[in-house]
PDB file of N, CA and C in Angstrom:
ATOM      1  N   UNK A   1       0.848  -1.175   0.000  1.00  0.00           N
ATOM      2  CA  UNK A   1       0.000   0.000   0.000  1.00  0.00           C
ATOM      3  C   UNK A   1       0.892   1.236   0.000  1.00  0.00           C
ATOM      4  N   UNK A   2       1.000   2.138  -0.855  1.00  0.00           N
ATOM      5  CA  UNK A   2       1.431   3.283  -0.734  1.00  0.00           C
ATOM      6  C   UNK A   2       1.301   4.421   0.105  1.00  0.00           C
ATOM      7  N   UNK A   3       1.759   5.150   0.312  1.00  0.00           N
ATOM      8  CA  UNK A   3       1.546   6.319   1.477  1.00  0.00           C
ATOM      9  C   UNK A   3       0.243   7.059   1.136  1.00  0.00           C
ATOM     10  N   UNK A   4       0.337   7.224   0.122  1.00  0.00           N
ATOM     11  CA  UNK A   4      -1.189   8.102  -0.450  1.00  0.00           C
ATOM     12  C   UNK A   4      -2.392   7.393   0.094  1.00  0.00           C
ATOM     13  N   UNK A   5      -2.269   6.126  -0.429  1.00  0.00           N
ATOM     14  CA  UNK A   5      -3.449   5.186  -0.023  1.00  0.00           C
ATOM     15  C   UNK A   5      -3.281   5.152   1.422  1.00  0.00           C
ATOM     16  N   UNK A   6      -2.360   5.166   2.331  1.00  0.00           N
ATOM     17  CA  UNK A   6      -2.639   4.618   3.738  1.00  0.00           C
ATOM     18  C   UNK A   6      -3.025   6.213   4.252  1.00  0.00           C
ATOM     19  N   UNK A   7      -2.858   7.474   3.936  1.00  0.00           N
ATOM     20  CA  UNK A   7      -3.096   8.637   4.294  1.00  0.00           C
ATOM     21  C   UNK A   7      -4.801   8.841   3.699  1.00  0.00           C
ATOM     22  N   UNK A   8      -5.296   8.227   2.391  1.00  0.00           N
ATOM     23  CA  UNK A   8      -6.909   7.994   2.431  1.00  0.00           C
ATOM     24  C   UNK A   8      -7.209   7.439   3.288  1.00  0.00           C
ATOM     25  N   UNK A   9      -6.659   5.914   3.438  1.00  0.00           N
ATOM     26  CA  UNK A   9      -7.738   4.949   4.654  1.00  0.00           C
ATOM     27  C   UNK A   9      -8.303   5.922   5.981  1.00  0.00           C
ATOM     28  N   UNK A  10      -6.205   6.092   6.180  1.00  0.00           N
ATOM     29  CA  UNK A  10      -6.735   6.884   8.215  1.00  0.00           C
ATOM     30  C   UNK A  10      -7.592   8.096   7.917  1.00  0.00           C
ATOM     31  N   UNK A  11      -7.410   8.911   7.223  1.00  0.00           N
ATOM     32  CA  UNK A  11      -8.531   9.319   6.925  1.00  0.00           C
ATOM     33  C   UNK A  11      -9.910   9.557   6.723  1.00  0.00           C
ATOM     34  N   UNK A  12     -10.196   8.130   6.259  1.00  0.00           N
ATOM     35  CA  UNK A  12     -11.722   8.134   6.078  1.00  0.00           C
ATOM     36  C   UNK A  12     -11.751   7.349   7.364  1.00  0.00           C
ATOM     37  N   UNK A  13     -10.736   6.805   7.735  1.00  0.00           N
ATOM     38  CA  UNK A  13     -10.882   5.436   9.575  1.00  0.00           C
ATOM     39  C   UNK A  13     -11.145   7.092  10.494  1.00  0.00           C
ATOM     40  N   UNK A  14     -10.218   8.230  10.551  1.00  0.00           N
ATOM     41  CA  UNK A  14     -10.683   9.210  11.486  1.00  0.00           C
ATOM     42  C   UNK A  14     -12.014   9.595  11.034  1.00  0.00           C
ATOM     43  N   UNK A  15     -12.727   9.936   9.905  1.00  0.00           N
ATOM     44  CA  UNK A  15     -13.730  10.035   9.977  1.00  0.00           C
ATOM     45  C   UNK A  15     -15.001   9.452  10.335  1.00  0.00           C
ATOM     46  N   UNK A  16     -15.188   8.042  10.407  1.00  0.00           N
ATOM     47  CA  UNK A  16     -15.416   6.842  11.013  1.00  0.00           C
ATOM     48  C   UNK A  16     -15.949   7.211  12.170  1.00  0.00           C
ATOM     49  N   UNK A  17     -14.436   7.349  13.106  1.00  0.00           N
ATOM     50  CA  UNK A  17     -14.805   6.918  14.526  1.00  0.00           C
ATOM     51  C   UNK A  17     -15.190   8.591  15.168  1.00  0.00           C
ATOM     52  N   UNK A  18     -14.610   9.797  14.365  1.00  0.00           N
ATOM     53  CA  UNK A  18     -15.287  10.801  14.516  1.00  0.00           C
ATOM     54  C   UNK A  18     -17.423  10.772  14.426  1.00  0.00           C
ATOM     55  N   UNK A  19     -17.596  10.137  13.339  1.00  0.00           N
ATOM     56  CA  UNK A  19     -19.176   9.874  13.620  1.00  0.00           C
ATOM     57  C   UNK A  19     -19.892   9.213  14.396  1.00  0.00           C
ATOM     58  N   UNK A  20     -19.165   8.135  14.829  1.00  0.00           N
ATOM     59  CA  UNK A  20     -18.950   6.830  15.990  1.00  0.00           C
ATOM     60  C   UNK A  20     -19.812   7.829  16.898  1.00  0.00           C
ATOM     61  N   UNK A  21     -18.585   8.862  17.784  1.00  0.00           N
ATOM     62  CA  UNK A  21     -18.532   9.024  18.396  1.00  0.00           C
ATOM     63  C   UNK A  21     -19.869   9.960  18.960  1.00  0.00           C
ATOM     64  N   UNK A  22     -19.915  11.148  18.067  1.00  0.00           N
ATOM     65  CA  UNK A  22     -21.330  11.501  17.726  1.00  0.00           C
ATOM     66  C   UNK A  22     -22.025  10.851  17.403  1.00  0.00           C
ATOM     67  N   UNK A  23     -22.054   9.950  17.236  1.00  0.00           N
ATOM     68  CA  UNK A  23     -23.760   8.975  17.258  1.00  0.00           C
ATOM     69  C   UNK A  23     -24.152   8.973  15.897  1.00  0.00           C
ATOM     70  N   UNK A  24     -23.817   9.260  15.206  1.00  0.00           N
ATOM     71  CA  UNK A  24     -23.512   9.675  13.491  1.00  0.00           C
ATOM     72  C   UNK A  24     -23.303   8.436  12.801  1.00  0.00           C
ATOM     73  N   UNK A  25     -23.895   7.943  11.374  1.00  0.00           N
ATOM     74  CA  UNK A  25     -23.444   6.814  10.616  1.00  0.00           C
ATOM     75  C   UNK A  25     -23.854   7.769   9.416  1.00  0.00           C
ATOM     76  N   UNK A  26     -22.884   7.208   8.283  1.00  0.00           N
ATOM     77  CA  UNK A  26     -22.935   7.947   7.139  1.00  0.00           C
ATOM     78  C   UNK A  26     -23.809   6.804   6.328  1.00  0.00           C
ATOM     79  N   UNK A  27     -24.429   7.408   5.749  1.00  0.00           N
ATOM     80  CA  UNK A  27     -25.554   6.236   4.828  1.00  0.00           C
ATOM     81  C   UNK A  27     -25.385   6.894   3.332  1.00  0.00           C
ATOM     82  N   UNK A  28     -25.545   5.800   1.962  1.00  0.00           N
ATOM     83  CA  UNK A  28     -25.586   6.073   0.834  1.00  0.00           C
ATOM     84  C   UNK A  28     -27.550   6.358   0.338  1.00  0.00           C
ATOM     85  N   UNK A  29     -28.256   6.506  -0.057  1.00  0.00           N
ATOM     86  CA  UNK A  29     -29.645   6.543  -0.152  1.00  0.00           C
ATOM     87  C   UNK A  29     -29.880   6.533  -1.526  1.00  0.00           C
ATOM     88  N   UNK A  30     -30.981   5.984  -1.916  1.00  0.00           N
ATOM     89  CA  UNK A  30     -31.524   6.541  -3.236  1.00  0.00           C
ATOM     90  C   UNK A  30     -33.034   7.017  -2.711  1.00  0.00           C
ATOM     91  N   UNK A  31     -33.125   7.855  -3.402  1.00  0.00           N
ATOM     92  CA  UNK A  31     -34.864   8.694  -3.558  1.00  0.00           C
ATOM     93  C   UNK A  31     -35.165   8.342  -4.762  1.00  0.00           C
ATOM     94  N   UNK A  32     -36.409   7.769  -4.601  1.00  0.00           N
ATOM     95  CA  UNK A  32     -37.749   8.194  -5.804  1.00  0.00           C
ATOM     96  C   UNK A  32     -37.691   9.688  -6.198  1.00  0.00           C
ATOM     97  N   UNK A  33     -38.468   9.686  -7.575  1.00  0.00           N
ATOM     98  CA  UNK A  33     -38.813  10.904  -7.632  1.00  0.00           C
ATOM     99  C   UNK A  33     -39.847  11.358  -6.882  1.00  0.00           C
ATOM    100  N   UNK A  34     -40.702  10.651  -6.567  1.00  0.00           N
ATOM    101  CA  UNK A  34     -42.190  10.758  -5.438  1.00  0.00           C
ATOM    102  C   UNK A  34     -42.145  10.920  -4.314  1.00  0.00           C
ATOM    103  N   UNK A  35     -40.316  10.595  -4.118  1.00  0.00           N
ATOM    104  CA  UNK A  35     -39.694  10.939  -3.046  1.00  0.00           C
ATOM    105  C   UNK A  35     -40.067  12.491  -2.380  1.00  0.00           C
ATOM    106  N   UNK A  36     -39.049  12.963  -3.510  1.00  0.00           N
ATOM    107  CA  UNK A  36     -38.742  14.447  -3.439  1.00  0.00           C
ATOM    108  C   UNK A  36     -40.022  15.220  -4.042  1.00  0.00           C
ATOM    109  N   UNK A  37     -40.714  14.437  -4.528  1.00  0.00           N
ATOM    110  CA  UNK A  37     -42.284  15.705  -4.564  1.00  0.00           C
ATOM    111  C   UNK A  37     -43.064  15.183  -3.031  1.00  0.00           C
ATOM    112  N   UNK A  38     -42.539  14.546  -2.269  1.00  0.00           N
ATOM    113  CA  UNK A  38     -42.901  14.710  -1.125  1.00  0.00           C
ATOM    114  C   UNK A  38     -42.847  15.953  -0.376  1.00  0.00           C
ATOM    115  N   UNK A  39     -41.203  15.964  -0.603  1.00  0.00           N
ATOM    116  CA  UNK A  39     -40.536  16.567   0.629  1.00  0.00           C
ATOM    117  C   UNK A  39     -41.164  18.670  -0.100  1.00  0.00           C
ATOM    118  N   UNK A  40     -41.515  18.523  -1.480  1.00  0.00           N
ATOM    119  CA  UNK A  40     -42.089  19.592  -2.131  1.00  0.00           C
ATOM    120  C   UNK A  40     -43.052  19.540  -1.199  1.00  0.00           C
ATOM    121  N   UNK A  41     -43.735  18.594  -1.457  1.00  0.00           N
ATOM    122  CA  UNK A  41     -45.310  18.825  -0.647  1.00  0.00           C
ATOM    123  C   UNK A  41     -45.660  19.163   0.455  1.00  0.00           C
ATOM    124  N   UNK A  42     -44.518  18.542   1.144  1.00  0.00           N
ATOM    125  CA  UNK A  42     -44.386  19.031   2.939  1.00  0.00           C
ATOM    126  C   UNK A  42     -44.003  20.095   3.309  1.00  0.00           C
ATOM    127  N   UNK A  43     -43.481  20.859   2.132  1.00  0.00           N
ATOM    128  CA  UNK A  43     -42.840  22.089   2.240  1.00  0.00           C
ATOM    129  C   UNK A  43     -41.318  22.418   3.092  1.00  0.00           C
ATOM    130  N   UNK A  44     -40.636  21.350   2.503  1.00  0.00           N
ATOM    131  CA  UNK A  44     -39.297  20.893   2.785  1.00  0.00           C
ATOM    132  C   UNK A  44     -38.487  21.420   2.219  1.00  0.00           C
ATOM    133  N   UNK A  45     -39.219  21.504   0.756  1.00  0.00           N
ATOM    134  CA  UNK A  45     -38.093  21.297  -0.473  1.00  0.00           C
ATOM    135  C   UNK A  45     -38.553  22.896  -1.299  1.00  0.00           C
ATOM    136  N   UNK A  46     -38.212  23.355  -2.366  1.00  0.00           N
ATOM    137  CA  UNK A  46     -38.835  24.363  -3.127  1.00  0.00           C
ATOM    138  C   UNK A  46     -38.688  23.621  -4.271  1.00  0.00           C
ATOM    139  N   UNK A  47     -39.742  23.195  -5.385  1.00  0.00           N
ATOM    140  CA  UNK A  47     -39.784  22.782  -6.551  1.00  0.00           C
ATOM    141  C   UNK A  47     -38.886  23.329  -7.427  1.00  0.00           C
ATOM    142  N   UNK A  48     -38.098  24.722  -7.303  1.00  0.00           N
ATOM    143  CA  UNK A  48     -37.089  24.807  -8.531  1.00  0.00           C
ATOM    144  C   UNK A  48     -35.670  23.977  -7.484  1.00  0.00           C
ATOM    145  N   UNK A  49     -35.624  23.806  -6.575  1.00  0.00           N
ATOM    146  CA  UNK A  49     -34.560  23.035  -6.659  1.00  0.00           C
ATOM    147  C   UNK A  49     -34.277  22.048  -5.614  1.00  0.00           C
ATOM    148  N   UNK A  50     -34.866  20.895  -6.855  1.00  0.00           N
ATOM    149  CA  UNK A  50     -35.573  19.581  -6.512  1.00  0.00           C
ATOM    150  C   UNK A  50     -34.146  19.138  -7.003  1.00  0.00           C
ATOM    151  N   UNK A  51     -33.095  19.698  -8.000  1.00  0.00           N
ATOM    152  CA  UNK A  51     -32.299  19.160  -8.553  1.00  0.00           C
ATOM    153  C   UNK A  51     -31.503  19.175  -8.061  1.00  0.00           C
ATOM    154  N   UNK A  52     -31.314  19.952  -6.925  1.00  0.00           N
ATOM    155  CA  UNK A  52     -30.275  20.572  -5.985  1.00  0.00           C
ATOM    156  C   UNK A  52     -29.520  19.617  -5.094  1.00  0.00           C
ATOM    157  N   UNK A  53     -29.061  18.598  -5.140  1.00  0.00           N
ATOM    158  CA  UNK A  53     -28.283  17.982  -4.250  1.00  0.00           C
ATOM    159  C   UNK A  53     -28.199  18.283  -2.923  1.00  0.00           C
ATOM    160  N   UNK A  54     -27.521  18.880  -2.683  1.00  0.00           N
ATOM    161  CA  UNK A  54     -27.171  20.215  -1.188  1.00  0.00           C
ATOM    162  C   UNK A  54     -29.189  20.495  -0.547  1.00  0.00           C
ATOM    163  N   UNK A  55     -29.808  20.696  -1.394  1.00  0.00           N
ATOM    164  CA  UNK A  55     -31.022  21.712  -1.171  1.00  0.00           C
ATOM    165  C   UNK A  55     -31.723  20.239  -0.484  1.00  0.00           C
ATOM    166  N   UNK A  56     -31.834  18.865  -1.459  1.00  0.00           N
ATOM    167  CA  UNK A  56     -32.720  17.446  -1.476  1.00  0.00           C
ATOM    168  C   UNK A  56     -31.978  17.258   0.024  1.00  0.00           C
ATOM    169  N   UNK A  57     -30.667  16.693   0.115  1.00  0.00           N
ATOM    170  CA  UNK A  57     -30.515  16.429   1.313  1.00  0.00           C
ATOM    171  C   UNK A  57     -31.001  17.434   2.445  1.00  0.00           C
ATOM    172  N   UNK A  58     -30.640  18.442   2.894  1.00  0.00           N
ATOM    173  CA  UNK A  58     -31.588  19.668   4.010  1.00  0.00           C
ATOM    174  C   UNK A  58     -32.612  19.460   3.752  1.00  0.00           C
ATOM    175  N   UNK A  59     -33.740  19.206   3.545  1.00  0.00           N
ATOM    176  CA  UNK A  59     -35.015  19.009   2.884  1.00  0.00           C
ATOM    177  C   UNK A  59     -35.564  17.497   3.644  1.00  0.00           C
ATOM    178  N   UNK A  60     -34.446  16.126   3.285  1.00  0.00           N
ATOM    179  CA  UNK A  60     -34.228  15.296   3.879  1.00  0.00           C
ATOM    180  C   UNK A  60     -34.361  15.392   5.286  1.00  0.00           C
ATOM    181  N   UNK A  61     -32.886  16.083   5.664  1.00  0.00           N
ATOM    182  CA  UNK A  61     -32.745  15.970   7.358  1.00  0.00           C
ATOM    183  C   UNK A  61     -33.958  16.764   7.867  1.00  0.00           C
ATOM    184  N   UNK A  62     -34.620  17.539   7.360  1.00  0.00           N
ATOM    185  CA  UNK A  62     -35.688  18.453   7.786  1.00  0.00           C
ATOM    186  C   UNK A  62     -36.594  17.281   8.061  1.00  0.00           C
ATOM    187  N   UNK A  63     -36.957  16.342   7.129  1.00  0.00           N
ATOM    188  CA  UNK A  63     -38.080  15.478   7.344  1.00  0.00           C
ATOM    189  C   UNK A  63     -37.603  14.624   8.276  1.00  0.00           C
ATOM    190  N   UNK A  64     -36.595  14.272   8.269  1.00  0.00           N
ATOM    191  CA  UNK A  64     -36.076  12.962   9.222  1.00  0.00           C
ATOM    192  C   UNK A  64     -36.117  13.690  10.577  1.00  0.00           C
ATOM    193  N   UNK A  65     -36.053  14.899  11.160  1.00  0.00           N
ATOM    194  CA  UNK A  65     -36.051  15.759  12.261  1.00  0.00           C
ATOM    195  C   UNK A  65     -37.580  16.064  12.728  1.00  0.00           C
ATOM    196  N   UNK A  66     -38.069  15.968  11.922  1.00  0.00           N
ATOM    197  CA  UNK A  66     -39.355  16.552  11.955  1.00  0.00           C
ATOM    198  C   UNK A  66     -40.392  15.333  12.395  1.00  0.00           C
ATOM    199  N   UNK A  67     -39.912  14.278  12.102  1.00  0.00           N
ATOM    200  CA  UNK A  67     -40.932  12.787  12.342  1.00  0.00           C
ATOM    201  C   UNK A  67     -40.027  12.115  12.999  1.00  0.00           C
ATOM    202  N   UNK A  68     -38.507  11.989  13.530  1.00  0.00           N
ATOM    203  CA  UNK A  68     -38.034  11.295  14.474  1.00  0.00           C
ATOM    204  C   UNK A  68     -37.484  12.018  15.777  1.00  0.00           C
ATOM    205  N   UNK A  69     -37.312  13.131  15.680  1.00  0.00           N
ATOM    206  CA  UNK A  69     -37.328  14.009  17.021  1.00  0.00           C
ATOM    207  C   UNK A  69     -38.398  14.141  18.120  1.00  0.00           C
ATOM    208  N   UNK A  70     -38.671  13.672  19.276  1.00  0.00           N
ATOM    209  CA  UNK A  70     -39.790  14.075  19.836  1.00  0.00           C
ATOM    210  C   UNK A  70     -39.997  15.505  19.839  1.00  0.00           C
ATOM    211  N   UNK A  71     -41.297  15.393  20.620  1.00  0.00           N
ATOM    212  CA  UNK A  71     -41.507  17.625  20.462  1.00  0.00           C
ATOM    213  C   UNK A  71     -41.223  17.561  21.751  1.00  0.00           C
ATOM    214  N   UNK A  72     -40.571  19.114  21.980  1.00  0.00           N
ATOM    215  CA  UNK A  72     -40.123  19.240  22.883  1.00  0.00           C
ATOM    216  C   UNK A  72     -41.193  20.236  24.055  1.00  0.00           C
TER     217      UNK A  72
END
């Protein structure tokens, strides 16, 4: 293994146990499109930017916060 490659691994290994630690797991996802005219509908998302990467995920954590957070 080369230095480059062992300076990726610990890398992504510190990032790891950095989420560990916070209670954090990194997940890959796919959405429907019925998905994201959800998160439109719920008023999560803004329909021009549904395409938005950055915008879909916040939109996401908004919903995942919003139905797995108790109220306080």
């Amino acid at each position: 293994m080369t230095n480059n490659a062992r300076s990726h691994a610990a890398a992504r290994m510190r990032l790891h146990r950095e989420r560990r630690r916070r209670g954090l797991r990194c997940l890959m996802i796919e959405l429907r499109e019925t998905d994201v005219d959800a998160l439109i509908r719920g008023g999560l998302l803004e329909h021009e930017t549904r395409n938005d990467r950055n915008a879909v995920l916040n939109a996401l954590y908004g919903h995942l916060n919003r139905t797995l957070r108790p109220a306080s």
